[in-house]
C-alpha atoms as a PDB file:
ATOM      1  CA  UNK A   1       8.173   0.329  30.175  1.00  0.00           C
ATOM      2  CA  UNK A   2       8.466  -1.303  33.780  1.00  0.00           C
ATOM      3  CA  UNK A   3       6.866  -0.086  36.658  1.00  0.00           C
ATOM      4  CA  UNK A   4       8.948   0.693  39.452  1.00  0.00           C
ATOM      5  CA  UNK A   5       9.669  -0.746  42.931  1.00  0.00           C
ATOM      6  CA  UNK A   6       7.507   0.962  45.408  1.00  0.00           C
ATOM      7  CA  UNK A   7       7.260   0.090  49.231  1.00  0.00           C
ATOM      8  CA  UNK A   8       4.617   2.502  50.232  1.00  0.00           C
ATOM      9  CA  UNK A   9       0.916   3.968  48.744  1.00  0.00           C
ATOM     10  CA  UNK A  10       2.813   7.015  49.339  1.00  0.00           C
ATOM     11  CA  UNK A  11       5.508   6.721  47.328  1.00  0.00           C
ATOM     12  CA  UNK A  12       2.969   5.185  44.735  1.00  0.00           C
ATOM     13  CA  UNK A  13       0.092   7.474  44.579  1.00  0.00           C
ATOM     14  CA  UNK A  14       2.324  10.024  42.181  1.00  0.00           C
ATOM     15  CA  UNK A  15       3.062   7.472  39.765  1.00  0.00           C
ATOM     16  CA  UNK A  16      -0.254   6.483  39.807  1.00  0.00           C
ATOM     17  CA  UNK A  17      -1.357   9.236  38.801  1.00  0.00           C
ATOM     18  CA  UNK A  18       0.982   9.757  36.552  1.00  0.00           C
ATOM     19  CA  UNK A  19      -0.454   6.908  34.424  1.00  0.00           C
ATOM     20  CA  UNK A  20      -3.739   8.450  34.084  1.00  0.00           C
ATOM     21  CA  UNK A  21      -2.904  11.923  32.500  1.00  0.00           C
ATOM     22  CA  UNK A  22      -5.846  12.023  29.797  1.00  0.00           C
ATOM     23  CA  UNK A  23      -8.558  13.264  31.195  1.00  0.00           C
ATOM     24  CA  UNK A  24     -11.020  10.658  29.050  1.00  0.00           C
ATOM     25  CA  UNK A  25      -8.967   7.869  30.982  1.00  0.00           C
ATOM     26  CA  UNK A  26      -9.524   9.388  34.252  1.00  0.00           C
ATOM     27  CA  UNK A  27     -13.467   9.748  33.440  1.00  0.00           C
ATOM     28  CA  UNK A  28     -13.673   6.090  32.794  1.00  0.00           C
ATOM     29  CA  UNK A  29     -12.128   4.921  35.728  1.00  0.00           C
ATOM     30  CA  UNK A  30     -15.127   7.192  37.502  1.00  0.00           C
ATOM     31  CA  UNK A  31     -17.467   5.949  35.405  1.00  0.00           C
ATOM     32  CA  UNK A  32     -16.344   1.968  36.453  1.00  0.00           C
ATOM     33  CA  UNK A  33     -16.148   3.361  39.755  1.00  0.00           C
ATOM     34  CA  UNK A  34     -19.595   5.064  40.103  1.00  0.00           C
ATOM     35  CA  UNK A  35     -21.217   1.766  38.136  1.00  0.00           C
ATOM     36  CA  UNK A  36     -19.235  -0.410  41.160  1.00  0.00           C
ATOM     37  CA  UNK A  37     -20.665   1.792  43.471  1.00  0.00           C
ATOM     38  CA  UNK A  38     -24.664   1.548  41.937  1.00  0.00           C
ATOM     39  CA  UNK A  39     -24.286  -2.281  41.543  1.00  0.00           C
ATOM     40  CA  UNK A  40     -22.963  -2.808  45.180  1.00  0.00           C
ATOM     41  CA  UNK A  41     -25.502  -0.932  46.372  1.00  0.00           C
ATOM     42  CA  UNK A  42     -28.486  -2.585  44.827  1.00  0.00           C
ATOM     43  CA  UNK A  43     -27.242  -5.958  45.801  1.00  0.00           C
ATOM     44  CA  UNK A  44     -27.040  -4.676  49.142  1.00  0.00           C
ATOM     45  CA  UNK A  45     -30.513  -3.342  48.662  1.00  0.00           C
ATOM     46  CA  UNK A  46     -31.857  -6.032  47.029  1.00  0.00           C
ATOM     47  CA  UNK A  47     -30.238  -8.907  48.175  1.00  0.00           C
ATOM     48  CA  UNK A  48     -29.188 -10.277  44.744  1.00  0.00           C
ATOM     49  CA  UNK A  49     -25.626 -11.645  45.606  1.00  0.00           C
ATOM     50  CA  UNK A  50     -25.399 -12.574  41.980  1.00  0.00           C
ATOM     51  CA  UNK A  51     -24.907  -8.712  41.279  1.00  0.00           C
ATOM     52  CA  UNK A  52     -21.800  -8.751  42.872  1.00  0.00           C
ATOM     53  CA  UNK A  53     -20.070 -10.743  40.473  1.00  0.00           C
ATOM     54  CA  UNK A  54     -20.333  -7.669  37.832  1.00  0.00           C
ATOM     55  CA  UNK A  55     -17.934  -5.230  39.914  1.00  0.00           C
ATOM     56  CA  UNK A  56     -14.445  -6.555  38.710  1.00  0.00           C
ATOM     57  CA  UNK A  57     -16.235  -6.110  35.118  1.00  0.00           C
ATOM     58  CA  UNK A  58     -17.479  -2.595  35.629  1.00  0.00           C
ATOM     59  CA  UNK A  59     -14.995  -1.360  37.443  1.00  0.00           C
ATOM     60  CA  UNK A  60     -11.732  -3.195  35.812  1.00  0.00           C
ATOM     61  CA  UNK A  61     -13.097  -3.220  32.479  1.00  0.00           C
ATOM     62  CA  UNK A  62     -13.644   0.553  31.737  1.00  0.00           C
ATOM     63  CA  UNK A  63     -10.346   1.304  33.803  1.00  0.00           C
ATOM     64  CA  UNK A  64      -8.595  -0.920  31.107  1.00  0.00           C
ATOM     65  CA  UNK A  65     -10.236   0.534  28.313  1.00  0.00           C
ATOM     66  CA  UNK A  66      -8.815   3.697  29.435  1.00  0.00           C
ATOM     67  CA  UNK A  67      -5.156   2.237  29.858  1.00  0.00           C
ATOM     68  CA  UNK A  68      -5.072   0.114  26.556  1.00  0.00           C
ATOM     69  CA  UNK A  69      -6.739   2.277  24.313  1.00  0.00           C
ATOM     70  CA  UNK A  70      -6.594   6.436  25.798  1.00  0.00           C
ATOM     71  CA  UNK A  71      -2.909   6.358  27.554  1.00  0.00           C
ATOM     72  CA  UNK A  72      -1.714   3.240  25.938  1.00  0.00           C
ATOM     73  CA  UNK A  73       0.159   2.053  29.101  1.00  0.00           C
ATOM     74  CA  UNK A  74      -0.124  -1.118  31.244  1.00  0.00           C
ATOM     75  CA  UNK A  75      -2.413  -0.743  34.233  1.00  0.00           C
ATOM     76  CA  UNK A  76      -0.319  -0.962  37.461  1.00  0.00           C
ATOM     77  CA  UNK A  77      -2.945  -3.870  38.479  1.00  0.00           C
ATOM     78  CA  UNK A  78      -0.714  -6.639  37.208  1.00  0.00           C
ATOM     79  CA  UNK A  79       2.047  -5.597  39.460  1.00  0.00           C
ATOM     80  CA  UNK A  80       0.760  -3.435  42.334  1.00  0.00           C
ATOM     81  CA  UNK A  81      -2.930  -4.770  42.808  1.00  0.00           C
ATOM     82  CA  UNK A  82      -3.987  -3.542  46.076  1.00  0.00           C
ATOM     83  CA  UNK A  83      -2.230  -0.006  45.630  1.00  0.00           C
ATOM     84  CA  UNK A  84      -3.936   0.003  42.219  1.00  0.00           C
ATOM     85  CA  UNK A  85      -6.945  -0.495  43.753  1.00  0.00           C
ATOM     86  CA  UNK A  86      -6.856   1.876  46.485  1.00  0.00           C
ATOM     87  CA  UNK A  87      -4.826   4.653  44.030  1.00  0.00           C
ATOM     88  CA  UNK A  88      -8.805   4.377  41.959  1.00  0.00           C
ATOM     89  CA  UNK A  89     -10.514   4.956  45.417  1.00  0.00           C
ATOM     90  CA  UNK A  90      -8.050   7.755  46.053  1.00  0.00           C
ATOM     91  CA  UNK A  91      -8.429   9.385  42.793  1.00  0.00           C
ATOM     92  CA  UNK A  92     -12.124   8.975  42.478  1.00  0.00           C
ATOM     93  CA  UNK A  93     -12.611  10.386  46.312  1.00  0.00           C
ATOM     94  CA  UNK A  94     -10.103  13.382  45.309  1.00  0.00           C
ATOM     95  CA  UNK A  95     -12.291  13.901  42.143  1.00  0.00           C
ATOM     96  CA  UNK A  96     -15.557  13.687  43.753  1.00  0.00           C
ATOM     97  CA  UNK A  97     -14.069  16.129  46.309  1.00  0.00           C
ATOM     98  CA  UNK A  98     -12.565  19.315  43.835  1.00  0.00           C
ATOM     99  CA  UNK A  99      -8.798  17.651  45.155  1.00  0.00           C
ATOM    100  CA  UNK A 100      -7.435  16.188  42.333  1.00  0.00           C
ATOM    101  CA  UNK A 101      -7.212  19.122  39.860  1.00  0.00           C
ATOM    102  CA  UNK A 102      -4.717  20.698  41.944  1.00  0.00           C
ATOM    103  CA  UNK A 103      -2.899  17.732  42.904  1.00  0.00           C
ATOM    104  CA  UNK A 104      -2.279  16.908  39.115  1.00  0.00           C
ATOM    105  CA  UNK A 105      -0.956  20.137  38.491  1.00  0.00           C
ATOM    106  CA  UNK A 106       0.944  19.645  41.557  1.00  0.00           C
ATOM    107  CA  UNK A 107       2.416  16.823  40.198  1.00  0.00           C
ATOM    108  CA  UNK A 108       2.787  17.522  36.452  1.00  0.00           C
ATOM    109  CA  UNK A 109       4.487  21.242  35.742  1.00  0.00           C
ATOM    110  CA  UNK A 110       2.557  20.934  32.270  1.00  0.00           C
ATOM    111  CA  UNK A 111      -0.804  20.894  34.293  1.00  0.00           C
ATOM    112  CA  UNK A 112      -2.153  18.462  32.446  1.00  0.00           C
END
């Protein structure tokens, strides 16, 4: 399946989401996310600049896990790589704030 044309996060965002229906996908995009998080800020912290090279691994490589192996879809990072990037920021801010529940059922009438 190809992912559509979009010209706008806005327009993006929904189908975003849309690609991360099962819940265990979504919790290991938070889980890459939260591990980018800790590693960026011991580097910081620490000064080990080496670190840094470990947050495409943590946070791409349990977001892909999710794709290729819970929803068995293509991430959107091969075609949209920015939006994909800030659609995980927006997701994982939405989660961490009680948001996204409703905005999922917003956006699916199954609720999922």
């Amino acid at each position: 399946m190809s992912v559509p044309e979009f010209q706008r996060f806005s327009e993006f965002y929904p189908y975003y989401l849309g690609e991360h229906q099962h819940p265990l996908c979504r919790a290991l995009h938070y889980c890459g996310s939260t591990l980018v998080l800790v590693i960026l800020g011991y580097a910081l912290w620490t000064a080990q600049w080496a670190l840094l090279w470990w947050l495409p691994l943590a946070g791409y490589g349990f977001a892909w896990v999710g794709h290729f192996f819970v929803e068995h879809n293509k991430p959107a990072t091969f075609k949209y790589p920015f939006y994909s990037l800030l659609g995980d920021w927006v997701m994982y801010a939405e989660f961490m704030t009680g948001r996204l529940a409703a905005r999922l059922t917003a956006s699916d009438p199954k609720g999922r």
